[in-house]
Protein backbone atom coordinates (compact mmCIF):
# COMPACT_ATOMS: atom_id res chain seq x y z
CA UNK A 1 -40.25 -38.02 11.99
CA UNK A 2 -43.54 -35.90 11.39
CA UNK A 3 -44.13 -37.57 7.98
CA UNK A 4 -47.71 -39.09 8.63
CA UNK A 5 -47.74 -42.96 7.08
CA UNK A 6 -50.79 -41.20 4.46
CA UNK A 7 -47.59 -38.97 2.95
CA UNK A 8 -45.27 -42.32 3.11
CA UNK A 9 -47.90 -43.93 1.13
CA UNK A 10 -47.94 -41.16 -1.26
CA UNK A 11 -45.20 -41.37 -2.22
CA UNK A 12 -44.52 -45.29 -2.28
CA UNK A 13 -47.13 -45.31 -4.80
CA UNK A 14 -45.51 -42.53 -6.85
CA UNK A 15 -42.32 -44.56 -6.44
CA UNK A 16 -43.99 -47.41 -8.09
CA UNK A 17 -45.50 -46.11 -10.93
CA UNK A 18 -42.08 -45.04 -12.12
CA UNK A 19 -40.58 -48.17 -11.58
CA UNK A 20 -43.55 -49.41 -13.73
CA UNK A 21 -43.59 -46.98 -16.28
CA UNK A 22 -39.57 -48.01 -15.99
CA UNK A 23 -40.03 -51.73 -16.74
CA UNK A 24 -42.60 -51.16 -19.32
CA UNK A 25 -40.28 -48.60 -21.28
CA UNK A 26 -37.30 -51.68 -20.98
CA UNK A 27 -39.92 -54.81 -21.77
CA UNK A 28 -41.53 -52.62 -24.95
CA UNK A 29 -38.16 -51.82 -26.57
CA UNK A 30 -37.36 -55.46 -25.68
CA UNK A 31 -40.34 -56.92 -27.59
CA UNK A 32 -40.58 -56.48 -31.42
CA UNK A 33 -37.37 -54.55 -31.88
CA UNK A 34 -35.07 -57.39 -32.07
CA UNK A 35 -33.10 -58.88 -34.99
CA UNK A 36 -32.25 -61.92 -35.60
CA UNK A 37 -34.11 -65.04 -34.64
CA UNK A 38 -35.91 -65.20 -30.67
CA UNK A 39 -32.95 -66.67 -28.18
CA UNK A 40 -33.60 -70.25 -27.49
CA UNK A 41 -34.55 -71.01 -31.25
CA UNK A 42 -31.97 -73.57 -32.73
CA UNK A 43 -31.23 -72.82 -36.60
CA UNK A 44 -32.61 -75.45 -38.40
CA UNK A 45 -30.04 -77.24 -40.95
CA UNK A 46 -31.30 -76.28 -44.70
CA UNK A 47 -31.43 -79.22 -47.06
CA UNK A 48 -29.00 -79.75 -49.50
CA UNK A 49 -26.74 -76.70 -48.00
CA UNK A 50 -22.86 -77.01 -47.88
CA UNK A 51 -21.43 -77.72 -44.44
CA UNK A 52 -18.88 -74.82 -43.67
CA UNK A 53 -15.56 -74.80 -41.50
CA UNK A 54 -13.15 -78.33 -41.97
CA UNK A 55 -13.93 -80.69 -43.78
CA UNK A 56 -14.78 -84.00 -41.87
CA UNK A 57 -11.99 -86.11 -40.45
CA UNK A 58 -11.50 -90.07 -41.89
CA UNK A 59 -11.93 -93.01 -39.42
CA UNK A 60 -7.83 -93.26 -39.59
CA UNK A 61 -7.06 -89.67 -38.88
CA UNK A 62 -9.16 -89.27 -35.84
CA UNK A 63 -8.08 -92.29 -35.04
CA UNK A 64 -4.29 -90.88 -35.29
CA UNK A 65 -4.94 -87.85 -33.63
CA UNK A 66 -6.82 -89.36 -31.17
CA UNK A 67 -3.45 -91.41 -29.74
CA UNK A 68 -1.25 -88.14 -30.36
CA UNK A 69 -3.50 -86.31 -28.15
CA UNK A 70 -3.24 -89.23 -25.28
CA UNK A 71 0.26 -89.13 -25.54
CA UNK A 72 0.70 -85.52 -24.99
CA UNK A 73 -1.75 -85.77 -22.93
CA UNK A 74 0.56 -88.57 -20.37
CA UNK A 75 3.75 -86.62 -20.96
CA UNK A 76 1.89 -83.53 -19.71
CA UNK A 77 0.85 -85.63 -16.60
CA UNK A 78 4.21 -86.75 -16.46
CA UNK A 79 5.75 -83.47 -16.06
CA UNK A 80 3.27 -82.05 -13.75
CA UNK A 81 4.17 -85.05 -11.42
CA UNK A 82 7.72 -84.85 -11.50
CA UNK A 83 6.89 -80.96 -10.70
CA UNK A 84 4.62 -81.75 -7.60
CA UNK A 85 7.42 -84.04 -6.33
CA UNK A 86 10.51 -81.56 -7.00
């Protein structure tokens, strides 16, 4: 323990300028150098553009699959009940 606090300080202080030097290294590449658009910029929908993936669903077949997926839905509840009490 003969370190004197003045050569503690010394080198605290050389310890931070290289975590500083560090960060500004990481935040410089981060800035500028990205592709793409800026995270927490939505896409804005161009006019007149196709919509891609499936095609939209009628009133009738959502409405269909809409009371398939409730029954599956109960017989799946069904069967994990009969399982809890077996």
């Amino acid at each position: 323990m003969d370190m004197n606090i003045e050569e503690i300080i010394q080198q605290l202080r050389s310890e931070r300028g290289r975590i500083d030097a560090a960060i500004a290294a990481l935040e410089g590449s981060r800035t500028g150098a990205t592709r793409g658009r800026r995270p927490g910029k939505a896409a804005k929908p161009i006019a007149g553009a196709k919509r891609r993936g499936r095609p939209a669903m009628s009133e009738a077949e959502r409405k269909r699959l809409s009371v398939q997926m409730k029954k599956r839905w109960a017989e799946r509840k069904a069967a994990q009940a009969k399982a809890a009490k077996a």
